[in-house]
N, C-alpha and C. Protein backbone atom coordinates (compact mmCIF):
# COMPACT_ATOMS: atom_id res chain seq x y z
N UNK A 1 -34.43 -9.31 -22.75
CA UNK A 1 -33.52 -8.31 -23.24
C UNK A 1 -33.03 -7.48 -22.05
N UNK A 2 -31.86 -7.48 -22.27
CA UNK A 2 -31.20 -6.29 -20.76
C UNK A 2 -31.36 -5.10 -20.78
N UNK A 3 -31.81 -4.72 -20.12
CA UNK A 3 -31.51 -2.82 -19.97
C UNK A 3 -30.31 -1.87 -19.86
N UNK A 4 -30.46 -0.95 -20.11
CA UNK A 4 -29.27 -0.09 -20.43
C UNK A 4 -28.63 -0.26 -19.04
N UNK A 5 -29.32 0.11 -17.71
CA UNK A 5 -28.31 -0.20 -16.95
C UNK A 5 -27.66 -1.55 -16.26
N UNK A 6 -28.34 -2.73 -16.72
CA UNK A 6 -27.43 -3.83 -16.63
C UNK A 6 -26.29 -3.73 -17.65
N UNK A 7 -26.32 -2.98 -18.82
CA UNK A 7 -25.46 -3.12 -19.71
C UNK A 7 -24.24 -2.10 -19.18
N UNK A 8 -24.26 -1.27 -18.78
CA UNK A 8 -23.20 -0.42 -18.18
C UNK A 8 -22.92 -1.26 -16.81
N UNK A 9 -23.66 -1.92 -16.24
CA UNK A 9 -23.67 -2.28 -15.00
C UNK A 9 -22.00 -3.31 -15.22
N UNK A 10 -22.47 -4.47 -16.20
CA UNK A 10 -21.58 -5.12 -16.83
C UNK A 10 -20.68 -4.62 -16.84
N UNK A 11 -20.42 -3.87 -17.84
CA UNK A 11 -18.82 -3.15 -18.22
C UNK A 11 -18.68 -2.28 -17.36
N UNK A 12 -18.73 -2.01 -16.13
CA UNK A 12 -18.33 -1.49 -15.05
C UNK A 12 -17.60 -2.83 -14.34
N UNK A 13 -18.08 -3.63 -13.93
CA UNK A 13 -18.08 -4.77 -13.30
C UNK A 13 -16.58 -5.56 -14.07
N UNK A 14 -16.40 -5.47 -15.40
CA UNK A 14 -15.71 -6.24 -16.32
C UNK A 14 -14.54 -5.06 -16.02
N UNK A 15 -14.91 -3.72 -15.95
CA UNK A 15 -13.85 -2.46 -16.28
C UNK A 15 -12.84 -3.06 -14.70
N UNK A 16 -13.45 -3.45 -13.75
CA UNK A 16 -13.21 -3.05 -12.43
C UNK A 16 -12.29 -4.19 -12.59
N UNK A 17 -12.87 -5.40 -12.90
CA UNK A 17 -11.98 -6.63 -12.29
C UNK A 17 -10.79 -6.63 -13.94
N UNK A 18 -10.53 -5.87 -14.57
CA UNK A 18 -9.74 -5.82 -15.68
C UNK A 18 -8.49 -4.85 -14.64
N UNK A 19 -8.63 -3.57 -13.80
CA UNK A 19 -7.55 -3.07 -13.14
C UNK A 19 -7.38 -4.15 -12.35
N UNK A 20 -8.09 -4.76 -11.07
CA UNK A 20 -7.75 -6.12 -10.43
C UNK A 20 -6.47 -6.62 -11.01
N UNK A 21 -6.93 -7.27 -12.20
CA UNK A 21 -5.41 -8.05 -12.76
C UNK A 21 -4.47 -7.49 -12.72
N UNK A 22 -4.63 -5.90 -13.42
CA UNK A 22 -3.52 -5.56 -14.15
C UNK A 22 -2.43 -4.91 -12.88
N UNK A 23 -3.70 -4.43 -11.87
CA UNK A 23 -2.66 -4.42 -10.44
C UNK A 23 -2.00 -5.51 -9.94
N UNK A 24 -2.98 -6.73 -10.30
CA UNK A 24 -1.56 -8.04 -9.23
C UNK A 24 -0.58 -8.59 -10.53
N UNK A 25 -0.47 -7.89 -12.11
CA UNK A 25 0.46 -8.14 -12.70
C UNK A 25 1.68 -7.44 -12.04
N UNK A 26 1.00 -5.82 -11.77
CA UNK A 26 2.37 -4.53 -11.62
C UNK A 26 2.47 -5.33 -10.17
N UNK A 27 2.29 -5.64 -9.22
CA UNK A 27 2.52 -5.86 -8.00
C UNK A 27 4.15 -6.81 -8.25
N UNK A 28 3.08 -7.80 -9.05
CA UNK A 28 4.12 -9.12 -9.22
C UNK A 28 5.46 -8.44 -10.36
N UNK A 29 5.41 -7.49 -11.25
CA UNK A 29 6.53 -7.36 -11.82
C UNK A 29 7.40 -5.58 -11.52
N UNK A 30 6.83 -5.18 -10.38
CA UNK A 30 7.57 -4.12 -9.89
C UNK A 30 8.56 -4.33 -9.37
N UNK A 31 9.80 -3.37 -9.30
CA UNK A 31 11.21 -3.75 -8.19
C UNK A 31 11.22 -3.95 -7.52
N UNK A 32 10.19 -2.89 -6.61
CA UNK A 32 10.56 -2.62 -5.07
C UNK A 32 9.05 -2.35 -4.41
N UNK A 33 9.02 -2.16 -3.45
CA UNK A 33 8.16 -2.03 -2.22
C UNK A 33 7.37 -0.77 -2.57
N UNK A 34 7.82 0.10 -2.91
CA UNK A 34 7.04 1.36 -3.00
C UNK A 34 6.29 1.13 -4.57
N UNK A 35 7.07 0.82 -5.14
CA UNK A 35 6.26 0.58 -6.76
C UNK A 35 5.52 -0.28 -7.03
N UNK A 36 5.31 -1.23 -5.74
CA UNK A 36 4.34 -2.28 -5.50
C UNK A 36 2.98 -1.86 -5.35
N UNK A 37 3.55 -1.05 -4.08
CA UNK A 37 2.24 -0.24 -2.94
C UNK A 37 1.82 0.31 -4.07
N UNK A 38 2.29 1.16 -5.12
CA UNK A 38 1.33 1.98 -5.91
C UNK A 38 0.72 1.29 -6.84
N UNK A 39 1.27 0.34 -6.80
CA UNK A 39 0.46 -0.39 -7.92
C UNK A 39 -1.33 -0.94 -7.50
N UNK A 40 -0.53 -1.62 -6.17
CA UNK A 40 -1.77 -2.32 -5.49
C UNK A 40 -2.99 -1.29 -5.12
N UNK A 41 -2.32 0.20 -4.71
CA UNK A 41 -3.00 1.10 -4.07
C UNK A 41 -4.07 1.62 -4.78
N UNK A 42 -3.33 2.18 -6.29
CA UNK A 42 -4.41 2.53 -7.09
C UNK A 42 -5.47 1.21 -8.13
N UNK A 43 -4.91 0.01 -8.11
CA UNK A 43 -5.38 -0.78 -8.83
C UNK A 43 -6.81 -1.46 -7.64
N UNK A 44 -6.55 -0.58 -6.63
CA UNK A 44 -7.46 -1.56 -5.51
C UNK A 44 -8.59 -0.32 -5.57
N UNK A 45 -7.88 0.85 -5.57
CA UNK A 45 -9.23 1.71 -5.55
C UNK A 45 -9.90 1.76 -6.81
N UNK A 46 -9.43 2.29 -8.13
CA UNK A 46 -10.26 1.99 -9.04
C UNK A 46 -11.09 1.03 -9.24
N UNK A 47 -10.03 -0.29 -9.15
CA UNK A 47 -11.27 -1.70 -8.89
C UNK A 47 -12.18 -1.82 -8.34
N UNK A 48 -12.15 -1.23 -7.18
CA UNK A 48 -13.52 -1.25 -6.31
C UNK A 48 -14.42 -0.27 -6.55
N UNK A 49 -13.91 0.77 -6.97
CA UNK A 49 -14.66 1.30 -7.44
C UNK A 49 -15.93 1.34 -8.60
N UNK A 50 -15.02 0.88 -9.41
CA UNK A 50 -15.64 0.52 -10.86
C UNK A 50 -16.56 -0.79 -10.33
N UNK A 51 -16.18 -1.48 -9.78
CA UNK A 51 -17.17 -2.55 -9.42
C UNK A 51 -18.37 -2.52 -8.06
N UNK A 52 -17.89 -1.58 -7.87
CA UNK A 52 -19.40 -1.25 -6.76
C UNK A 52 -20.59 -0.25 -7.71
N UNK A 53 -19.50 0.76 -8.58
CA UNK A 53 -20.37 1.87 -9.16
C UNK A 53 -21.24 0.28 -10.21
N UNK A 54 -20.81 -1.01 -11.03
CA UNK A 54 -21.24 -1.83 -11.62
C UNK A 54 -22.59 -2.25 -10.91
N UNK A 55 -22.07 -2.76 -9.44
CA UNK A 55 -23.00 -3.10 -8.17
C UNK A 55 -24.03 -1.92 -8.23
N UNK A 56 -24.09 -0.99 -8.07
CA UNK A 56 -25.07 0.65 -8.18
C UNK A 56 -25.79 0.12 -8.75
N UNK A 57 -25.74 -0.52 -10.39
CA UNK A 57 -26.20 0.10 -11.49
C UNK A 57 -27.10 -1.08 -11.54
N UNK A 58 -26.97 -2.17 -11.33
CA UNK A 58 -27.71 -3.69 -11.22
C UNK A 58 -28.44 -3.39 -9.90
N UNK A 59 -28.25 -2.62 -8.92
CA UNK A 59 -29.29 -2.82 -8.06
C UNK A 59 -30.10 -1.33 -8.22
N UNK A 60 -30.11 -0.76 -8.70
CA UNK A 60 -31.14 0.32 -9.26
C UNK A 60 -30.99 1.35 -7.91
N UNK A 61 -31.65 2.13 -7.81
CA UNK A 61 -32.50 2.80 -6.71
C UNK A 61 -32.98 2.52 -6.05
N UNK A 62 -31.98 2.07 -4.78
CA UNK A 62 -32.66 1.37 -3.25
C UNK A 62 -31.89 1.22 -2.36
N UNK A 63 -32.44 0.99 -1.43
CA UNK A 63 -31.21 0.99 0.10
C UNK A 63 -29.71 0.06 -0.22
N UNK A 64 -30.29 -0.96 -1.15
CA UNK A 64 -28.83 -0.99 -1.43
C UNK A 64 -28.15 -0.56 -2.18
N UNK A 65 -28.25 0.56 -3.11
CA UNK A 65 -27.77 1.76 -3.11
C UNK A 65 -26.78 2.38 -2.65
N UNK A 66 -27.87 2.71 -1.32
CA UNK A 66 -27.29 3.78 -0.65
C UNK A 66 -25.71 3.08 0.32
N UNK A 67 -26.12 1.67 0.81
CA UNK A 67 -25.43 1.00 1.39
C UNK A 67 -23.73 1.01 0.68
N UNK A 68 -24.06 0.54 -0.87
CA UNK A 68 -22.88 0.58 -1.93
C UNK A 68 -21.86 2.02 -2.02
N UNK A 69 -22.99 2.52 -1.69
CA UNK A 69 -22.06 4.50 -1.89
C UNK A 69 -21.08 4.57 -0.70
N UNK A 70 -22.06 3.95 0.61
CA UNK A 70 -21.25 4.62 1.48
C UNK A 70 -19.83 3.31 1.95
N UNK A 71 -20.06 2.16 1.30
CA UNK A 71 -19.33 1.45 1.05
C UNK A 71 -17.90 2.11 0.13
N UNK A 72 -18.24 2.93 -0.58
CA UNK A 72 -17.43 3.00 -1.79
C UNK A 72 -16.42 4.25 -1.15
N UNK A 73 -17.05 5.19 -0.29
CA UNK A 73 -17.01 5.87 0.37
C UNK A 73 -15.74 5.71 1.25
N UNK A 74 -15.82 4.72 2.15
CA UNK A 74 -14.99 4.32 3.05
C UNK A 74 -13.98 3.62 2.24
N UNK A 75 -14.24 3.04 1.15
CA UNK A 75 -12.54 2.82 0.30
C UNK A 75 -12.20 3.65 -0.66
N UNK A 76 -12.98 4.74 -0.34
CA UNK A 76 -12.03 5.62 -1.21
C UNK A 76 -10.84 6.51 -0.17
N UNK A 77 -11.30 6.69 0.91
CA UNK A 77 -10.66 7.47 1.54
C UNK A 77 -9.87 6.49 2.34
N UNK A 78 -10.31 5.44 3.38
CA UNK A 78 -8.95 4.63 3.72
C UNK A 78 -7.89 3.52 2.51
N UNK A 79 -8.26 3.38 1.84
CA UNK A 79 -7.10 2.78 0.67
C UNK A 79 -6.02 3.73 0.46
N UNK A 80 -6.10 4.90 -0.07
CA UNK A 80 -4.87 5.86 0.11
C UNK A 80 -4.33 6.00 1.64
N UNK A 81 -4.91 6.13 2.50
CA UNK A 81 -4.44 6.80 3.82
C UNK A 81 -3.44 5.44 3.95
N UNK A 82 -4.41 3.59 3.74
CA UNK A 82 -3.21 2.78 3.94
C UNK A 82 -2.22 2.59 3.32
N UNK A 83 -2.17 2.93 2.25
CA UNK A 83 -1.09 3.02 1.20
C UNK A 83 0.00 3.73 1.68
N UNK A 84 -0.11 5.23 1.79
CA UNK A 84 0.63 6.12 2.26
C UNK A 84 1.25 5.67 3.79
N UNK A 85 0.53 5.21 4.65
CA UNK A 85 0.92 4.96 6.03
C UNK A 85 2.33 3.79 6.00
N UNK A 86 1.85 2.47 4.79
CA UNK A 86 2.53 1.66 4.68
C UNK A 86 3.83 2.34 4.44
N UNK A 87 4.08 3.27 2.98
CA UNK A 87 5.06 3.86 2.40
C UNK A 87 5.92 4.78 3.50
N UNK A 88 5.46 5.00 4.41
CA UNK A 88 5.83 5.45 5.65
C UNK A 88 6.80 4.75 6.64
N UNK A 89 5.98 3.81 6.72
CA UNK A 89 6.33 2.63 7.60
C UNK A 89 7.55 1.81 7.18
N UNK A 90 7.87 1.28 5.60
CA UNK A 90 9.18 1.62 4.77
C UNK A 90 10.25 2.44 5.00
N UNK A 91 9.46 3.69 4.81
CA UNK A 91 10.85 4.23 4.86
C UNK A 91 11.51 4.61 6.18
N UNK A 92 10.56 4.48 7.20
CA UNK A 92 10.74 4.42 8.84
C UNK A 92 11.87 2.87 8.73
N UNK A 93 11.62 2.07 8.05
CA UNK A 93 12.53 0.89 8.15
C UNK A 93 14.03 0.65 7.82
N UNK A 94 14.11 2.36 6.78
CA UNK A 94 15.32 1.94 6.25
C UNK A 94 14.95 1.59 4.76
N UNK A 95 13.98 1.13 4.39
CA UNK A 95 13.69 0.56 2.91
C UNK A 95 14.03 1.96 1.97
N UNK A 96 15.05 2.03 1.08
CA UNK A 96 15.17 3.01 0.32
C UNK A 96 14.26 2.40 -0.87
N UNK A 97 13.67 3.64 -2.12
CA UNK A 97 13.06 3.51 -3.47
C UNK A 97 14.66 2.70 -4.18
N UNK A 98 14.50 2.10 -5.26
CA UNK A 98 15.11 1.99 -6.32
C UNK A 98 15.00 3.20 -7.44
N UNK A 99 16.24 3.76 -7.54
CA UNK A 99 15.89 4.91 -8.34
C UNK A 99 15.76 4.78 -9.74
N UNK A 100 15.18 5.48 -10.83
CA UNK A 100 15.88 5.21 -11.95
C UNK A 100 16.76 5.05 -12.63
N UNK A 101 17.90 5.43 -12.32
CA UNK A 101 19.40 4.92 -13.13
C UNK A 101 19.61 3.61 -12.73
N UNK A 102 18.82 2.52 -11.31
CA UNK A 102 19.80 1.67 -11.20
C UNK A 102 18.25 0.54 -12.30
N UNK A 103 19.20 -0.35 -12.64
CA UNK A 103 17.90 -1.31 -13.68
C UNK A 103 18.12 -2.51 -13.22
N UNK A 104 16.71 -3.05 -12.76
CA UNK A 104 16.78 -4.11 -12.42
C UNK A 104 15.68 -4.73 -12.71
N UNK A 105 16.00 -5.99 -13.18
CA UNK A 105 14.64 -6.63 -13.91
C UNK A 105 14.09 -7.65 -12.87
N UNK A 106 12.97 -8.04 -12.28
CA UNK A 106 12.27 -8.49 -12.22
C UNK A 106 11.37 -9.46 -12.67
N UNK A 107 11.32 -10.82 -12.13
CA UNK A 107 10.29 -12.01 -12.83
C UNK A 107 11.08 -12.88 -13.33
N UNK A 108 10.63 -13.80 -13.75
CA UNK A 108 11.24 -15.54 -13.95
C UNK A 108 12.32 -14.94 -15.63
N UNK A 109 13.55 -15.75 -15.21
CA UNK A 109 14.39 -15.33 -16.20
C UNK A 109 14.85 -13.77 -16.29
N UNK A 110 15.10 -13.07 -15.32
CA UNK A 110 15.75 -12.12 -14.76
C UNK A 110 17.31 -12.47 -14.63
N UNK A 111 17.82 -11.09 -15.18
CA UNK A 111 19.46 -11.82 -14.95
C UNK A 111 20.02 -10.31 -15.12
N UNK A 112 20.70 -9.91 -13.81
CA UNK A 112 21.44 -8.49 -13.90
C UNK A 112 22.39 -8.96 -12.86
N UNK A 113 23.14 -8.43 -12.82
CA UNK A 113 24.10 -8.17 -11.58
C UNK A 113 23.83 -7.61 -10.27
N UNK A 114 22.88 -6.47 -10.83
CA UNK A 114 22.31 -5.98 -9.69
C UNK A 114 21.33 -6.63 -8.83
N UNK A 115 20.95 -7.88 -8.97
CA UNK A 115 19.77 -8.23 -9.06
C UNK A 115 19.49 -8.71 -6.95
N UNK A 116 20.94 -9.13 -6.39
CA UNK A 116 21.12 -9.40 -5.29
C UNK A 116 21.09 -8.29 -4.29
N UNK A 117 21.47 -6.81 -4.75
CA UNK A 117 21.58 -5.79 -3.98
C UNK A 117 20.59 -5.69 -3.46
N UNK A 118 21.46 -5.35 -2.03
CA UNK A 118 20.14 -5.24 -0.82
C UNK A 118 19.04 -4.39 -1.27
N UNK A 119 18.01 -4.40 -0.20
CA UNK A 119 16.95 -3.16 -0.65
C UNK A 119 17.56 -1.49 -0.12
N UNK A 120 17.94 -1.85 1.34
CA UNK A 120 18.19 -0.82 2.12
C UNK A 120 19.77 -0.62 2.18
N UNK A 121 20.69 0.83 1.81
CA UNK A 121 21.66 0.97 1.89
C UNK A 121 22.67 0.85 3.06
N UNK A 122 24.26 1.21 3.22
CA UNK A 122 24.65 0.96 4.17
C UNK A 122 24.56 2.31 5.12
N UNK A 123 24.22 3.48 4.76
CA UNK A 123 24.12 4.35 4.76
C UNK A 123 22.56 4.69 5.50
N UNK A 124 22.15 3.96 4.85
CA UNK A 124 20.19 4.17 5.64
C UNK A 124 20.20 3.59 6.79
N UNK A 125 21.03 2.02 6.64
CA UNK A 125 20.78 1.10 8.11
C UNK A 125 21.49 1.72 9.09
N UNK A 126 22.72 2.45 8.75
CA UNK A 126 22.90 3.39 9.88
C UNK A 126 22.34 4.01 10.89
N UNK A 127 21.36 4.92 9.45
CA UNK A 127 20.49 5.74 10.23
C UNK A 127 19.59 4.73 11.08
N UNK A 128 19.18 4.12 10.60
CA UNK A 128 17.99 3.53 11.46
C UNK A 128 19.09 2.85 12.63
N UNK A 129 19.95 2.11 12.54
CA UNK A 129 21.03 2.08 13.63
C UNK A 129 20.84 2.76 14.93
N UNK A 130 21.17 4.19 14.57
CA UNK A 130 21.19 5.18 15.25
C UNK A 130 20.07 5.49 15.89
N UNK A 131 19.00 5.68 14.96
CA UNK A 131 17.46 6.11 15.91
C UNK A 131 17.35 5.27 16.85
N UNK A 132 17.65 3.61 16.31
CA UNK A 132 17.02 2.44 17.87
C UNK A 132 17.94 2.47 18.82
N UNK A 133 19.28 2.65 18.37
CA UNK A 133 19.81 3.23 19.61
C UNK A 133 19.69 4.67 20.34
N UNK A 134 19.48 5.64 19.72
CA UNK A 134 18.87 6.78 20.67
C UNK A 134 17.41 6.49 20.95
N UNK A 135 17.07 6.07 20.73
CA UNK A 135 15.32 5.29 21.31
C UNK A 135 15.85 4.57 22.49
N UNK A 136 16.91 3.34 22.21
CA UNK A 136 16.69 3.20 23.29
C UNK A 136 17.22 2.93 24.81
N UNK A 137 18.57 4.38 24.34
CA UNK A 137 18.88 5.36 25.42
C UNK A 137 17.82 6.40 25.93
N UNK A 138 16.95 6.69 25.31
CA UNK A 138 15.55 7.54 26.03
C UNK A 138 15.06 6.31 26.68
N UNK A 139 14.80 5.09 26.37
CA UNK A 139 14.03 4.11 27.40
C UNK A 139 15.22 3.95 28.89
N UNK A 140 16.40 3.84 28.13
CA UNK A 140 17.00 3.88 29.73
C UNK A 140 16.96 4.65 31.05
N UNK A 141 17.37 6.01 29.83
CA UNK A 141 17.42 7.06 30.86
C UNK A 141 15.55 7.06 31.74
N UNK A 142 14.57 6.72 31.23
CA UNK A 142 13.35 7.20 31.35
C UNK A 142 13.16 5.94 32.72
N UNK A 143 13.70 4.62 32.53
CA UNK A 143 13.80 3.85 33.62
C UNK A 143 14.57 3.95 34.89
N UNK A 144 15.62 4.16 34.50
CA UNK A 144 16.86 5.11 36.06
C UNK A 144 15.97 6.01 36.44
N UNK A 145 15.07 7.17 35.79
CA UNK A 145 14.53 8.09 36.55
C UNK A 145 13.80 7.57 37.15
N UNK A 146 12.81 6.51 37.21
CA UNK A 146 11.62 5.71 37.78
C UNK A 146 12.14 5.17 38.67
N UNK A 147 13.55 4.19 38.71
CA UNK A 147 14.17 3.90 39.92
C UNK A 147 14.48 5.03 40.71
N UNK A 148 15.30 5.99 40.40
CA UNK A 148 15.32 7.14 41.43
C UNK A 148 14.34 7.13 42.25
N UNK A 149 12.88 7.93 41.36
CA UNK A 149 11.95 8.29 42.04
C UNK A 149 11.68 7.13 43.38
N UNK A 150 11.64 5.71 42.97
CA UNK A 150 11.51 4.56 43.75
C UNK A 150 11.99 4.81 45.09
N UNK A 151 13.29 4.69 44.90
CA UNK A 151 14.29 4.61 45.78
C UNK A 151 14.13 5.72 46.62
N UNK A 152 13.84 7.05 46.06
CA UNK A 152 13.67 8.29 47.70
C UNK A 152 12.50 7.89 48.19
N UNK A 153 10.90 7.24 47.30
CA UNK A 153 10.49 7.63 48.18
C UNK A 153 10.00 6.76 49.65
């Protein structure tokens, strides 16, 4: 007969790998890049969560335990930080959100008009246009000065 905490242990374990799915469903039927990341982001921390606190509960009171906490520990706090860094790194690219007014469906048998529009506007790639070229007019100018210096001394 099982004990109460294999029995929670279980449905921790079952709870955890039930977000699993339901994150690589939203992954697979989100628009865009950012509604991905959140999907994956929070479906990865709860999951692991719920399935280490499962892991806790089957190994009772003992170093591996303690091992599991501080396991759980370190994905609780870097899973958001990568999430956010990624969502960063996006919009450093130019990747605009899809907002709500525009609708676009997603997944096999999808059919909008919209469905080809780029991710990133003409308006964003500009910008980013612009930054790599003032980036990398600071690399020029920063190399002529190095030749200068060269050359006097």
């Amino acid at each position: 007969m099982a004990g109460i905490g294999e029995i929670i242990g279980s449905m921790l374990i079952v709870l955890g790998a039930f977000f699993y799915v339901v994150g690589a469903i939203g992954i697979y039927r989100m628009p865009d890049v950012f509604t991905r990341m959140h999907a994956a982001g929070i479906s990865d921390t709860v999951g692991a969560g719920l399935l280490i606190f499962g892991m806790m509960f089957f190994a009772g009171f003992s170093l591996v335990t303690v091992k599991l906490a501080i396991i759980l520990g370190v994905i609780f706090f870097t899973s958001p930080i990568a999430t956010h860094a990624l969502a960063q790194a996006a919009l450093h690219a130019g990747v605009e959100p899809i907002l709500a007014t525009k609708k676009i469906l997603i997944g096999p048998g999808a059919h909008s008009e919209q469905a080809d529009m780029p991710i990133a506007s003409k308006k964003s790639a500009a910008k980013v246009a612009k930054r790599r070229s003032a980036s990398s007019s600071v690399k020029r100018k920063a190399k002529r000065s190095g030749q200068q210096r060269r050359a006097r001394s």
